[in-house]
C-alpha atoms as a PDB file:
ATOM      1  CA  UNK A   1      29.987  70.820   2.490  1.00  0.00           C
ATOM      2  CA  UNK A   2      29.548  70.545   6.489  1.00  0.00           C
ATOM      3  CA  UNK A   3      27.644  67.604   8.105  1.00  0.00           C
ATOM      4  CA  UNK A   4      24.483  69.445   8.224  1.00  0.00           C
ATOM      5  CA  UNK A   5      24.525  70.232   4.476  1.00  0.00           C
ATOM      6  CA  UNK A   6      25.208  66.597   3.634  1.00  0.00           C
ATOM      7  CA  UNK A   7      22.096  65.587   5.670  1.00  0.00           C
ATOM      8  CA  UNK A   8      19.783  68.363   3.982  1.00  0.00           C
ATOM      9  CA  UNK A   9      20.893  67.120   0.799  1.00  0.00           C
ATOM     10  CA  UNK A  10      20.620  63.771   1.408  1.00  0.00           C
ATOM     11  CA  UNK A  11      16.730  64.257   2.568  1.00  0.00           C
ATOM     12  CA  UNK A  12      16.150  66.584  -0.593  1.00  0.00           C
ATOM     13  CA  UNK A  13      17.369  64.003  -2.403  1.00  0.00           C
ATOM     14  CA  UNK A  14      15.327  61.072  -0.886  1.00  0.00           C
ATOM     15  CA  UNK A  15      11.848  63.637  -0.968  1.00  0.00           C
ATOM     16  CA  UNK A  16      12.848  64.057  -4.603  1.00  0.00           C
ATOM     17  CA  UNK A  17      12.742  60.322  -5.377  1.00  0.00           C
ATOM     18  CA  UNK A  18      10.028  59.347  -3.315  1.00  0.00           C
ATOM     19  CA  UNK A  19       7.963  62.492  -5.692  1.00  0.00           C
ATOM     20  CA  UNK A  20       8.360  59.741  -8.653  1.00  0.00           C
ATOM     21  CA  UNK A  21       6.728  56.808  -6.426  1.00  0.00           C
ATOM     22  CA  UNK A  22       3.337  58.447  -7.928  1.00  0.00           C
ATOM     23  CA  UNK A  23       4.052  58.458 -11.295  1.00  0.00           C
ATOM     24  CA  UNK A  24       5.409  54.963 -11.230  1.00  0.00           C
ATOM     25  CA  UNK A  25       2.799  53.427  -8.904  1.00  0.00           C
ATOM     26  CA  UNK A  26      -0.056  55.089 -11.552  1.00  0.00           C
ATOM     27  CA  UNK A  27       2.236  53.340 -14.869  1.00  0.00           C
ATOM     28  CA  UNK A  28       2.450  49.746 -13.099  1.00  0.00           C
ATOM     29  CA  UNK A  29      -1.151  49.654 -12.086  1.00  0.00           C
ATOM     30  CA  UNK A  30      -1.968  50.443 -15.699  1.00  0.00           C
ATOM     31  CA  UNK A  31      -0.462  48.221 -17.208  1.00  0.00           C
ATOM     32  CA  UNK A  32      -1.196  45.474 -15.030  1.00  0.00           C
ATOM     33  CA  UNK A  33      -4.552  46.381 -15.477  1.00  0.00           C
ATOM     34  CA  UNK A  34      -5.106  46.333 -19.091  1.00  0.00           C
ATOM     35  CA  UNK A  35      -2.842  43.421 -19.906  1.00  0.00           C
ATOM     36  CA  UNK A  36      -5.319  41.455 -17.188  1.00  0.00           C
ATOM     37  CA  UNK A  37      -8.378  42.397 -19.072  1.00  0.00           C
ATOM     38  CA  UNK A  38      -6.608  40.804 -22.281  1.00  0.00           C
ATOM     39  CA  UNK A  39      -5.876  37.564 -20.385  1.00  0.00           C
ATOM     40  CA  UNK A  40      -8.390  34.732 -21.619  1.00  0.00           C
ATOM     41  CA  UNK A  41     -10.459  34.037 -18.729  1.00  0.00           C
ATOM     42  CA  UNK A  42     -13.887  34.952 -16.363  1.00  0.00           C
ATOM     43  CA  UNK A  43     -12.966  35.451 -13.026  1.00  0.00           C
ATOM     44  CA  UNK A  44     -16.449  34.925 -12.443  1.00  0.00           C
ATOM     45  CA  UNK A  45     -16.691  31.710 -14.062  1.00  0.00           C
ATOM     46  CA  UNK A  46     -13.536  30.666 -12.556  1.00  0.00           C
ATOM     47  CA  UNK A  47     -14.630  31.515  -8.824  1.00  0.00           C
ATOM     48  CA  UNK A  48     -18.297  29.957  -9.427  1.00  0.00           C
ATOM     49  CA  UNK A  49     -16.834  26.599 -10.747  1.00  0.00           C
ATOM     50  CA  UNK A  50     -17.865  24.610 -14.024  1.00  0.00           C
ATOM     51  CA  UNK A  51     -20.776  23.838 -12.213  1.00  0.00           C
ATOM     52  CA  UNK A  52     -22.377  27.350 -12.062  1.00  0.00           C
ATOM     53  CA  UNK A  53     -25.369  28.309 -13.582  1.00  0.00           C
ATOM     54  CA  UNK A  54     -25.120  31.679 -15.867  1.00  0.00           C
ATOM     55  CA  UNK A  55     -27.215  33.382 -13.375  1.00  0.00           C
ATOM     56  CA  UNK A  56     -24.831  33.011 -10.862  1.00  0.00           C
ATOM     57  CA  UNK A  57     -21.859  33.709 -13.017  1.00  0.00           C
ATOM     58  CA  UNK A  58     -23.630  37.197 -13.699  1.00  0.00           C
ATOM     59  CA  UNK A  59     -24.642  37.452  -9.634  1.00  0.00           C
ATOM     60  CA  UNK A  60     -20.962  37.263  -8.967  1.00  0.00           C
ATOM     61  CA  UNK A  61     -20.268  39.621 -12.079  1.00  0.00           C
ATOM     62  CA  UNK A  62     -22.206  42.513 -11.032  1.00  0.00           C
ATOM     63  CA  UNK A  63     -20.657  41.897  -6.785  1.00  0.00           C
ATOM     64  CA  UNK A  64     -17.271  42.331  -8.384  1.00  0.00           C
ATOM     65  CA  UNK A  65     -18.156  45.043 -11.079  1.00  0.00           C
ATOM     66  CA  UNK A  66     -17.061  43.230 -14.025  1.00  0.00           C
ATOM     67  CA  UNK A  67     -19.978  44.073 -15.769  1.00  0.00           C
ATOM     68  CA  UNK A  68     -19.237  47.257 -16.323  1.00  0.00           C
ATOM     69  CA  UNK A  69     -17.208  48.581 -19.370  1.00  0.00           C
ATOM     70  CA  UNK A  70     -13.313  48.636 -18.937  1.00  0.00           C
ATOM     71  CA  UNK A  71     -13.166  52.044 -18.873  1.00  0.00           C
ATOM     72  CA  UNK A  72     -15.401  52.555 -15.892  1.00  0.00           C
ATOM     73  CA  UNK A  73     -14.056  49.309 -13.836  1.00  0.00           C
ATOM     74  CA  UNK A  74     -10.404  51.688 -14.553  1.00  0.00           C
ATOM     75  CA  UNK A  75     -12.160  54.284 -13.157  1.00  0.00           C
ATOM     76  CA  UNK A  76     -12.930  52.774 -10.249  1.00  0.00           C
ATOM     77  CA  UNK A  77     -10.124  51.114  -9.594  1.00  0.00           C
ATOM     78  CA  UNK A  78      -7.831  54.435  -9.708  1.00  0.00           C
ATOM     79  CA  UNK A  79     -10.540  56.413  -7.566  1.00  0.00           C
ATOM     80  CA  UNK A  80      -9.795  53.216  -4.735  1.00  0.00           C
ATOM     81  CA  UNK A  81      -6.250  53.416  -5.628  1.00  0.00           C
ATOM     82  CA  UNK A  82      -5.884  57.543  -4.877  1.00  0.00           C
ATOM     83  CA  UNK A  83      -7.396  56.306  -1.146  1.00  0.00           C
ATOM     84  CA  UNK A  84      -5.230  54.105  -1.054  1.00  0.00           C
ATOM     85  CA  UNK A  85      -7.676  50.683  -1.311  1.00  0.00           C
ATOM     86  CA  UNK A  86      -6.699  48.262  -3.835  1.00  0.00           C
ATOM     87  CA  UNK A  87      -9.872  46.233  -3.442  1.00  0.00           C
ATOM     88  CA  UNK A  88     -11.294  42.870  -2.432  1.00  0.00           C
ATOM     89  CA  UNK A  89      -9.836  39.716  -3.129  1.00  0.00           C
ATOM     90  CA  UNK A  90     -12.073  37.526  -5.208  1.00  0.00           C
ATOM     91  CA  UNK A  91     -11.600  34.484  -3.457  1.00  0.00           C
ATOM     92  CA  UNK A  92     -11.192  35.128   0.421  1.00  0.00           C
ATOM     93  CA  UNK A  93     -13.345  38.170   0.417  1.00  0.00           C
ATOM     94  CA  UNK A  94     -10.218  40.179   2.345  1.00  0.00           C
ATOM     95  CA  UNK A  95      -8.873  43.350   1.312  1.00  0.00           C
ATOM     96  CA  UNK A  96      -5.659  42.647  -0.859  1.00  0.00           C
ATOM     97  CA  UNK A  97      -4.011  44.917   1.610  1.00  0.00           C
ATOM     98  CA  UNK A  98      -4.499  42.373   4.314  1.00  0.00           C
ATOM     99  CA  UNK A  99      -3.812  38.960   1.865  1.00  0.00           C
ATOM    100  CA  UNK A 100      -0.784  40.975   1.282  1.00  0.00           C
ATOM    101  CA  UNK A 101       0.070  41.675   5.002  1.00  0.00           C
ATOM    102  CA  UNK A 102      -0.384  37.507   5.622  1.00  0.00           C
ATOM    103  CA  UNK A 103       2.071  36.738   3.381  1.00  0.00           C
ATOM    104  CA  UNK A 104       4.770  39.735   3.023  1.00  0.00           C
ATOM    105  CA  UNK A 105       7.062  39.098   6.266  1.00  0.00           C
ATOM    106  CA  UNK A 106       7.461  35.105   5.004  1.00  0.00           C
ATOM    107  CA  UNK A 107       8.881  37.073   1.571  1.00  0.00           C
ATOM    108  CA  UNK A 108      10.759  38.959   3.427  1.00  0.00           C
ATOM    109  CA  UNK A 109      12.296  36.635   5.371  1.00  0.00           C
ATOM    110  CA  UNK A 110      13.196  34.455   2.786  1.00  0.00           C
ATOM    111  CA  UNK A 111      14.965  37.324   0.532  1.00  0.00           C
ATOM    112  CA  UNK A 112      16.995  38.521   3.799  1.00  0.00           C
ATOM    113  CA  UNK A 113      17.960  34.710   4.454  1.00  0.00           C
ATOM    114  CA  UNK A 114      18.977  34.461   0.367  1.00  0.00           C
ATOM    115  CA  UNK A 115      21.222  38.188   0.767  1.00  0.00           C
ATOM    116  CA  UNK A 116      22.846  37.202   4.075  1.00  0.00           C
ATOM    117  CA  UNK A 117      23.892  33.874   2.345  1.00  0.00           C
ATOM    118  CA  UNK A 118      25.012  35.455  -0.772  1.00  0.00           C
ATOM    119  CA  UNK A 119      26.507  38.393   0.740  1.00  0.00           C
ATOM    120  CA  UNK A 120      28.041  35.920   3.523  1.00  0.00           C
ATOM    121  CA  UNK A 121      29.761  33.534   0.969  1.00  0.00           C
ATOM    122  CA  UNK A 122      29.607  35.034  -2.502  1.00  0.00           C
ATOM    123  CA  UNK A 123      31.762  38.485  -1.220  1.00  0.00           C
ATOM    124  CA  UNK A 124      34.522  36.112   0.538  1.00  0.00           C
ATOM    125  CA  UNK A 125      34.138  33.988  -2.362  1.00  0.00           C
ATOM    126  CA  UNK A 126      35.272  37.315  -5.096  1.00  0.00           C
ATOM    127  CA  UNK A 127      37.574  38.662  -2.428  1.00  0.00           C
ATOM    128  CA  UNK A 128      39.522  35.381  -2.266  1.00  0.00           C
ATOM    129  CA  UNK A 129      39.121  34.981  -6.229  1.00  0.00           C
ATOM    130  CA  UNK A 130      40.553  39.204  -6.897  1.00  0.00           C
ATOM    131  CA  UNK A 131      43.519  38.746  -4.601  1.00  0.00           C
ATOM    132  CA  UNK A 132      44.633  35.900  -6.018  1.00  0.00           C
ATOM    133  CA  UNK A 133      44.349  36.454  -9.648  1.00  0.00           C
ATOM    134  CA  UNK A 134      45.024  33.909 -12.105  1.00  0.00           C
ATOM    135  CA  UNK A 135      45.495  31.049  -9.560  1.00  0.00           C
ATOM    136  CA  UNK A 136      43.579  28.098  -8.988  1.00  0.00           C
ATOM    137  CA  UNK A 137      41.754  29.973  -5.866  1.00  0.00           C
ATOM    138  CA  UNK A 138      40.610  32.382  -8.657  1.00  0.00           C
ATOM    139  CA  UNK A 139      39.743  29.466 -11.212  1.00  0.00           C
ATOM    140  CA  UNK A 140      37.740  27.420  -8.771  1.00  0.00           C
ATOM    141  CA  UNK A 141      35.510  30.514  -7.145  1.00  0.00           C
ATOM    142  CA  UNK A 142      34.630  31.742 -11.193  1.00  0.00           C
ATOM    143  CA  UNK A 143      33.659  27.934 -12.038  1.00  0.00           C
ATOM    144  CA  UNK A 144      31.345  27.819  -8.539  1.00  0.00           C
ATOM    145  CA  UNK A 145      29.972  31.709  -9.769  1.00  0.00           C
ATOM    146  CA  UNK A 146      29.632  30.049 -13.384  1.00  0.00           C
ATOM    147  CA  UNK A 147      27.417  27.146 -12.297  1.00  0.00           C
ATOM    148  CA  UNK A 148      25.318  29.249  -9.926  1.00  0.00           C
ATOM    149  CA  UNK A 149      24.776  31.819 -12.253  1.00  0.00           C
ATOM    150  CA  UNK A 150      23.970  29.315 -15.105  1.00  0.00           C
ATOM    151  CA  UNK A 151      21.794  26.995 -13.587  1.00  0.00           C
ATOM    152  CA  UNK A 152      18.061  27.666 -13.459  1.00  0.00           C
ATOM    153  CA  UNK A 153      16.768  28.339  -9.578  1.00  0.00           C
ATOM    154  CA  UNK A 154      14.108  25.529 -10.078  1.00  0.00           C
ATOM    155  CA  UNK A 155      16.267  22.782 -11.252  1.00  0.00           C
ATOM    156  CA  UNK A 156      18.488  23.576  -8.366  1.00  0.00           C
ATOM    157  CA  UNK A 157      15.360  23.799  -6.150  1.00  0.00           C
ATOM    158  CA  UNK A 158      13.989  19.853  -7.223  1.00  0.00           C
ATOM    159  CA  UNK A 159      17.661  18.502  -7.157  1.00  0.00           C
ATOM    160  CA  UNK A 160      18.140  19.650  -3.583  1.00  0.00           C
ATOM    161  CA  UNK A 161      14.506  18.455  -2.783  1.00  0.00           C
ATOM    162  CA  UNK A 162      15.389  14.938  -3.812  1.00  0.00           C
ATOM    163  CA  UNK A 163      18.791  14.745  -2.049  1.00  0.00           C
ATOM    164  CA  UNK A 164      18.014  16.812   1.116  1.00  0.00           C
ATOM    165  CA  UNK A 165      14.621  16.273   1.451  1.00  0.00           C
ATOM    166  CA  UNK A 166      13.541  13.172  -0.402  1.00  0.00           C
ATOM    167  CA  UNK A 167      16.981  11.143  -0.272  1.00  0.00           C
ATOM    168  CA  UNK A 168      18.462  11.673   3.424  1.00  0.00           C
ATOM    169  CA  UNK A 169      14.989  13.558   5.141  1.00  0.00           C
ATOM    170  CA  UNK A 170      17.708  16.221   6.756  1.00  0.00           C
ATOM    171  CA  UNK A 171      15.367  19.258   6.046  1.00  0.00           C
ATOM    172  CA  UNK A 172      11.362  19.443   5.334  1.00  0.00           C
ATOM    173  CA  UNK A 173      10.829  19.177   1.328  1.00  0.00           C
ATOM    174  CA  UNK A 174       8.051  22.173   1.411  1.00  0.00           C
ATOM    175  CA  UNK A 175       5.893  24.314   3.646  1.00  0.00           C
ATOM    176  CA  UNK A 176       6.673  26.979   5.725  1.00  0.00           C
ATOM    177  CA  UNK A 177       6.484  27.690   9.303  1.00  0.00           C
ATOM    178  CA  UNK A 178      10.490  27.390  10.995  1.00  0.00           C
ATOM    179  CA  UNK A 179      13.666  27.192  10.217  1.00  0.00           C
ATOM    180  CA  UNK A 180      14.423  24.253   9.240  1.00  0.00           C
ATOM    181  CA  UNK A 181      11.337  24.989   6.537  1.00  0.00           C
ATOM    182  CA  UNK A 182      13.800  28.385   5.522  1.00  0.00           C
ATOM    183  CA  UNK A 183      17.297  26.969   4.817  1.00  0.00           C
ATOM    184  CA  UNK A 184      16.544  24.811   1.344  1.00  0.00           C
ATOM    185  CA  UNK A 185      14.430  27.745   0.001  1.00  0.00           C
ATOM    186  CA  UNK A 186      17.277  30.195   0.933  1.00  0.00           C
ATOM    187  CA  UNK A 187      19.780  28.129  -0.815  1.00  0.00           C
ATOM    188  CA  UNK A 188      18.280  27.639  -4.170  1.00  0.00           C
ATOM    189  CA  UNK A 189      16.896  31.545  -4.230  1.00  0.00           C
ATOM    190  CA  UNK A 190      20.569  32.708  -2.859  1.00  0.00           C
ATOM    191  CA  UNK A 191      22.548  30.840  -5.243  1.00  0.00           C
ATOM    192  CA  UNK A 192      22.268  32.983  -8.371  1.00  0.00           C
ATOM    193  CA  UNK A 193      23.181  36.055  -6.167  1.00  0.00           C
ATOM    194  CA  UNK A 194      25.736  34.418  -4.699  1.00  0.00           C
ATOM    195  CA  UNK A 195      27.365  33.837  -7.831  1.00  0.00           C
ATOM    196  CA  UNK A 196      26.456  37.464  -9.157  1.00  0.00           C
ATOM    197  CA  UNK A 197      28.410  38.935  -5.883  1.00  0.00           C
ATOM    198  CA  UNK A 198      31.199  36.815  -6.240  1.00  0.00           C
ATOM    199  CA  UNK A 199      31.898  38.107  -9.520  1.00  0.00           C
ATOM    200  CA  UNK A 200      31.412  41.600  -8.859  1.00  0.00           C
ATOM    201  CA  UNK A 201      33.132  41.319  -6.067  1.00  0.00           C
ATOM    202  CA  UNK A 202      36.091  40.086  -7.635  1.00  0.00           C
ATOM    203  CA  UNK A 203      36.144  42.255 -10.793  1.00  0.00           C
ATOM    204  CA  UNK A 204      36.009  45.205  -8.307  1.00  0.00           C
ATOM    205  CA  UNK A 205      38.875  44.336  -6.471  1.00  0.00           C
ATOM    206  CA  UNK A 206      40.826  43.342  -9.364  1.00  0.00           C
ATOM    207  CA  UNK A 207      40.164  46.812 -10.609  1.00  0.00           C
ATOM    208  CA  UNK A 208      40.836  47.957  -7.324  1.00  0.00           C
ATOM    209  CA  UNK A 209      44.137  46.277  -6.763  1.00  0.00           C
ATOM    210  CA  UNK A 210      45.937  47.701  -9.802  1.00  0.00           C
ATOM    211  CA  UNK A 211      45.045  51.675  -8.350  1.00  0.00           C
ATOM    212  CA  UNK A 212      48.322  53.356  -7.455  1.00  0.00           C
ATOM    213  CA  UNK A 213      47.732  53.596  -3.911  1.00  0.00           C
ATOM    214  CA  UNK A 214      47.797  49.887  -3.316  1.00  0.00           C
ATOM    215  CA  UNK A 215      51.067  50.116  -5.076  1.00  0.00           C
ATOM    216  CA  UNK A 216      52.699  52.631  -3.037  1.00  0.00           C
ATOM    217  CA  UNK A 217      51.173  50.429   0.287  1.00  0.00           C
ATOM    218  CA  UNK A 218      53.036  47.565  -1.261  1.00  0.00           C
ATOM    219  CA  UNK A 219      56.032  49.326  -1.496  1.00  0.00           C
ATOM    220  CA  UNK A 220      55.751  50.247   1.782  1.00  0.00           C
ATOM    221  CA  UNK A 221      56.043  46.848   3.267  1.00  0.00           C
ATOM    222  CA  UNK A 222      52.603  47.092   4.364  1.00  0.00           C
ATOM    223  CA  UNK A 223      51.074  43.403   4.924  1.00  0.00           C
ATOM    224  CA  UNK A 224      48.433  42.030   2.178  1.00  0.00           C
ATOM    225  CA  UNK A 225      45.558  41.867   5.084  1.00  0.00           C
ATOM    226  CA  UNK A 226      45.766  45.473   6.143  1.00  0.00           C
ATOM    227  CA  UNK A 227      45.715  46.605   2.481  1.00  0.00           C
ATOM    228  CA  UNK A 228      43.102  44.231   1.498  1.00  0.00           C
ATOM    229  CA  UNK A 229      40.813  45.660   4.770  1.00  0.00           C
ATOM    230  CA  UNK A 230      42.555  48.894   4.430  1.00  0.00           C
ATOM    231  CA  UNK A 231      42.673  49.827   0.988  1.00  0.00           C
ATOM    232  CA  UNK A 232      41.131  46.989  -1.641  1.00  0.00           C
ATOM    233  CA  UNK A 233      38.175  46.342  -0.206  1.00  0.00           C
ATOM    234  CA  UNK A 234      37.186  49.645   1.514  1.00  0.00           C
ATOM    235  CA  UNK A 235      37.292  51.266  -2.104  1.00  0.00           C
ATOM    236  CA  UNK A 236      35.686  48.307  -3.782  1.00  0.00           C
ATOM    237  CA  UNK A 237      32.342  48.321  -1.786  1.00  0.00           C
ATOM    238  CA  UNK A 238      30.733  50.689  -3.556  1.00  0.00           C
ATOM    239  CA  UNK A 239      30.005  48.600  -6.843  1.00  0.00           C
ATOM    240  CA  UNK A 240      29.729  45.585  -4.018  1.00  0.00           C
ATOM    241  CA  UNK A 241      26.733  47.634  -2.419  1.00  0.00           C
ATOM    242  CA  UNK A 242      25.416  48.775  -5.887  1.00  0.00           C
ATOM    243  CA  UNK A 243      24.957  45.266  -6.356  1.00  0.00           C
ATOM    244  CA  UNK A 244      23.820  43.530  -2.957  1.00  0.00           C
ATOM    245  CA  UNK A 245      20.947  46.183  -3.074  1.00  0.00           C
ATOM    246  CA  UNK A 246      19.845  45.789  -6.345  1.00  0.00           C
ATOM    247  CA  UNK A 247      20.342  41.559  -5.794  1.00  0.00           C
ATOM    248  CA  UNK A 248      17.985  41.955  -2.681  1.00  0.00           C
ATOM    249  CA  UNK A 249      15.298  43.654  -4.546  1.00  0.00           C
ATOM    250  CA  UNK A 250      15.608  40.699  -7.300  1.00  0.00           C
ATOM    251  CA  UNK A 251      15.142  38.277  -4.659  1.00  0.00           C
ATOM    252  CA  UNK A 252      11.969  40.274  -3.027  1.00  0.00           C
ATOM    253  CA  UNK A 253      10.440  40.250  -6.626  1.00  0.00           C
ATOM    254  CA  UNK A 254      11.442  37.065  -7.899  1.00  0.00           C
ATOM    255  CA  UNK A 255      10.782  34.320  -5.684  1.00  0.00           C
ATOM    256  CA  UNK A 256       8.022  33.563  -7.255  1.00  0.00           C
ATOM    257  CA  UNK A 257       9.325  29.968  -9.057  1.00  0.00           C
ATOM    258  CA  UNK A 258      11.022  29.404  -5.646  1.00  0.00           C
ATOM    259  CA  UNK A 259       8.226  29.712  -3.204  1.00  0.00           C
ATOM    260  CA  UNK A 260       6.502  27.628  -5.770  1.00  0.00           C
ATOM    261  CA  UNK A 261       8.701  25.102  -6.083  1.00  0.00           C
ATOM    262  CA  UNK A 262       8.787  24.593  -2.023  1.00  0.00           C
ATOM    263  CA  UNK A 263       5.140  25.322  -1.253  1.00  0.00           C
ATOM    264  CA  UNK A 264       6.691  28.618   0.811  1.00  0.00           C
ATOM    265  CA  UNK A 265       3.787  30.828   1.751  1.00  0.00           C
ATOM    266  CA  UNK A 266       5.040  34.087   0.560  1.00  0.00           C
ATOM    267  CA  UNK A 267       3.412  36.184  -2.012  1.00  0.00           C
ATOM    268  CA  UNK A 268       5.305  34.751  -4.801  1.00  0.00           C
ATOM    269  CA  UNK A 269       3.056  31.600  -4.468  1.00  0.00           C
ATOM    270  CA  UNK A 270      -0.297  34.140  -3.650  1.00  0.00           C
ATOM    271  CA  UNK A 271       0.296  35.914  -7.096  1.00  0.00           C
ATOM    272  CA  UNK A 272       0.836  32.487  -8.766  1.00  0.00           C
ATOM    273  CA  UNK A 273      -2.699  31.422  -7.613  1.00  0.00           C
ATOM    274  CA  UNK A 274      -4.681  34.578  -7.847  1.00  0.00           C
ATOM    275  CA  UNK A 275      -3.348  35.237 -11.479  1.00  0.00           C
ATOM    276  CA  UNK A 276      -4.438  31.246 -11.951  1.00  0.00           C
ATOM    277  CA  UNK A 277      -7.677  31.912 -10.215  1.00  0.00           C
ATOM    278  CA  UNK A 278      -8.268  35.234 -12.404  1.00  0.00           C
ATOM    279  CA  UNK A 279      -8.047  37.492  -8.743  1.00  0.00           C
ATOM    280  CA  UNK A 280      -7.725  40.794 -10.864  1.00  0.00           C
ATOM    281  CA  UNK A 281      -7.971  43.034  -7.666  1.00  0.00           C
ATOM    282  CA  UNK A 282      -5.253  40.256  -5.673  1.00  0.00           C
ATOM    283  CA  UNK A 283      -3.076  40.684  -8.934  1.00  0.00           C
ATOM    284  CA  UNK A 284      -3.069  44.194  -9.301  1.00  0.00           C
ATOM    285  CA  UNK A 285      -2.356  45.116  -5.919  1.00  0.00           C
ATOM    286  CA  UNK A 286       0.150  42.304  -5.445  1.00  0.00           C
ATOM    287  CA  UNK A 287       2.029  43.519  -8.886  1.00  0.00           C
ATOM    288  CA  UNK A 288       1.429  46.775  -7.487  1.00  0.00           C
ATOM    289  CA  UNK A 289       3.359  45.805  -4.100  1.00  0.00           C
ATOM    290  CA  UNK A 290       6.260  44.686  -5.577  1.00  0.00           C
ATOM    291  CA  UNK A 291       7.315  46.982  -7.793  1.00  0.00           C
ATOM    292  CA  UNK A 292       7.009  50.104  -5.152  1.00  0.00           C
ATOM    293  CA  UNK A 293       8.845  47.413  -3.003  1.00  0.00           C
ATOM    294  CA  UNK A 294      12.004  47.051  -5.393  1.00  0.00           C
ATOM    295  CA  UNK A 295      11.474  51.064  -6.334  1.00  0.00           C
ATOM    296  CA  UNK A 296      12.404  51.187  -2.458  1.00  0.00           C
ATOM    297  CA  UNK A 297      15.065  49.067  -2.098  1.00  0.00           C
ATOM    298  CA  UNK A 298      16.656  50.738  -4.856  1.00  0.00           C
ATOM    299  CA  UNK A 299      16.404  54.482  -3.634  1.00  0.00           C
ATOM    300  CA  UNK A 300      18.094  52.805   0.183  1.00  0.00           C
ATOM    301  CA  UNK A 301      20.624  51.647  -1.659  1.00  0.00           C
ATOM    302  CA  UNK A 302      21.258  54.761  -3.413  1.00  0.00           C
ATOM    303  CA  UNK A 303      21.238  56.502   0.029  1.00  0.00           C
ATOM    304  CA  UNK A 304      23.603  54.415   1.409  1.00  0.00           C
ATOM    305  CA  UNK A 305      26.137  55.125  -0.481  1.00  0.00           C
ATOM    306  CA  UNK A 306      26.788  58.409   1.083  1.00  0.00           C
ATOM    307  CA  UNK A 307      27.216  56.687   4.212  1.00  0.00           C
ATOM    308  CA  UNK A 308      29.695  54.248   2.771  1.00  0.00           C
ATOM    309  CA  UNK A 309      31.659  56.849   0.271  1.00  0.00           C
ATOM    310  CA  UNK A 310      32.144  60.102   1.405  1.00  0.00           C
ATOM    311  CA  UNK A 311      33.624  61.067  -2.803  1.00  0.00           C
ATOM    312  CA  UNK A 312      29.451  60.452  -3.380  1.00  0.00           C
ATOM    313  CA  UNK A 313      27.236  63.660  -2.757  1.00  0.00           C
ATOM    314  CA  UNK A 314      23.406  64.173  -3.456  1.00  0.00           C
ATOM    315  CA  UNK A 315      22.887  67.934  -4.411  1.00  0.00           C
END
């Protein structure tokens, strides 16, 4: 297969995916949908306070179309949807499009600060670990992956609140709005994929080491560096990028306990309050957001690896 034909394919392929963003996109909305309308709760009651009279509670049912059957408010909702509205928010009166616009690029800072740290530290951390095998090198990288990998992302968030923050004031305890505000948030939503990447990273090279050709290179008299950047690591990325693409789309989705934890205006804290505020529209379209968001990350990652590994073809 020439250049050209790779390409093709490679488009076909990504068209072909992108097909299924419909399907997907109808399924979530769904299902966020009706498992909102089981939640206990009046978003109308909750938005006019404890205070409200009933004929306000019903003013502010009938703005927001709640008193209508289910049926019809899913009717209405998927006729927005297919234009590609996802509604009002409740509380600010915005379009969700634009709540979500406020927040997305402090999410998506915050993931890509998490990945580079994990990717930075946790794939030097398995290298060192898989080339050394057995040795305390390997022993004490496995019992850093354990402990990241084991401990909950807000404990680690309120113990390095305290000591940072609290303790020795070196960094801001919450908030957004620099970079100093970035660095503790990073840490406690990076740690977990750090740890995941290490030990990927080290059970691929591992696997990687014991191939024949890295043999014959030894045998050779070739020195461990250039087969390590040469041979172990070149053929171990793939799993590696399987795995930093799939840990970046865990971080987009789940920083929700994080961002909460630090106050971090993202939309991990926006869909914590609107589900607490009953913002069906807010909820829907936030839910919405991050699936197609992960669906995304997932199909670059698949595309990349016929960039990275020339054995991988998309026909």
């Amino acid at each position: 297969m020439g250049p050209h034909d790779a390409v093709t394919a490679l488009l076909h392929y990504a068209a072909k995916r992108l097909l299924f963003l419909a399907p997907i996109a109808l399924g979530v909305a769904t299902v966020v949908f009706v498992l909102l309308r089981l939640v206990p709760g009046d978003p109308a009651q909750v938005l006019a306070g404890p205070e409200a009279t009933p004929d306000v509670i019903a003013q502010l049912r009938v703005k927001f179309g709640l008193n209508q059957p289910v049926l019809i408010q899913y009717g209405f909702f998927l006729g927005r949807l297919l234009h590609g509205d996802l509604g009002l928010s409740y509380r600010s009166g915005l379009t969700v499009t634009q709540e979500i616009g406020h927040r997305y690029l402090a999410t998506l800072i915050l993931a890509a600060s998490a990945t580079a740290l994990a990717v930075g530290v946790g794939v030097p951390l398995g290298l060192a670990a898989g080339t050394h095998r057995d040795s305390v090198r390997d022993r004490m990288a496995m019992l850093v992956a354990l402990v990241g990998i084991c401990a909950p992302s807000f404990w680690i968030g309120l113990v390095l609140q305290y000591w940072i923050a609290a303790r020795f004031n070196l960094l801001p305890m919450i908030g957004g709005g620099g970079m100093a505000h970035l660095i503790l948030p990073s840490v406690t939503l990076g740690l977990y994929s750090l740890a995941s990447l290490a030990r990927i990273t080290r059970a691929a090279v591992v696997n990687t080491a014991q191939r024949d050709y890295v043999r014959t290179a030894r045998s050779k008299g070739l020195g461990m560096p250039f087969i390590i950047r040469r041979h172990i690591l070149r053929n171990a990325l793939l799993p590696i990028l399987t795995s930093i693409g799939l840990e970046f789309g865990f971080l987009m989705t789940g920083a929700v306990v994080v961002e909460t934890v630090f106050a971090y205006p993202g939309i991990g804290v926006l869909l914590v309050q609107s589900i607490l505020s009953r913002d069906y529209a807010l909820v829907q379209g936030l839910v919405l957001f991050i699936a197609l968001s992960y669906v995304l990350v997932n199909l670059l990652t698949d595309l990349l690896y016929a960039l990275t590994d020339p054995r991988v073809s998309y026909q």
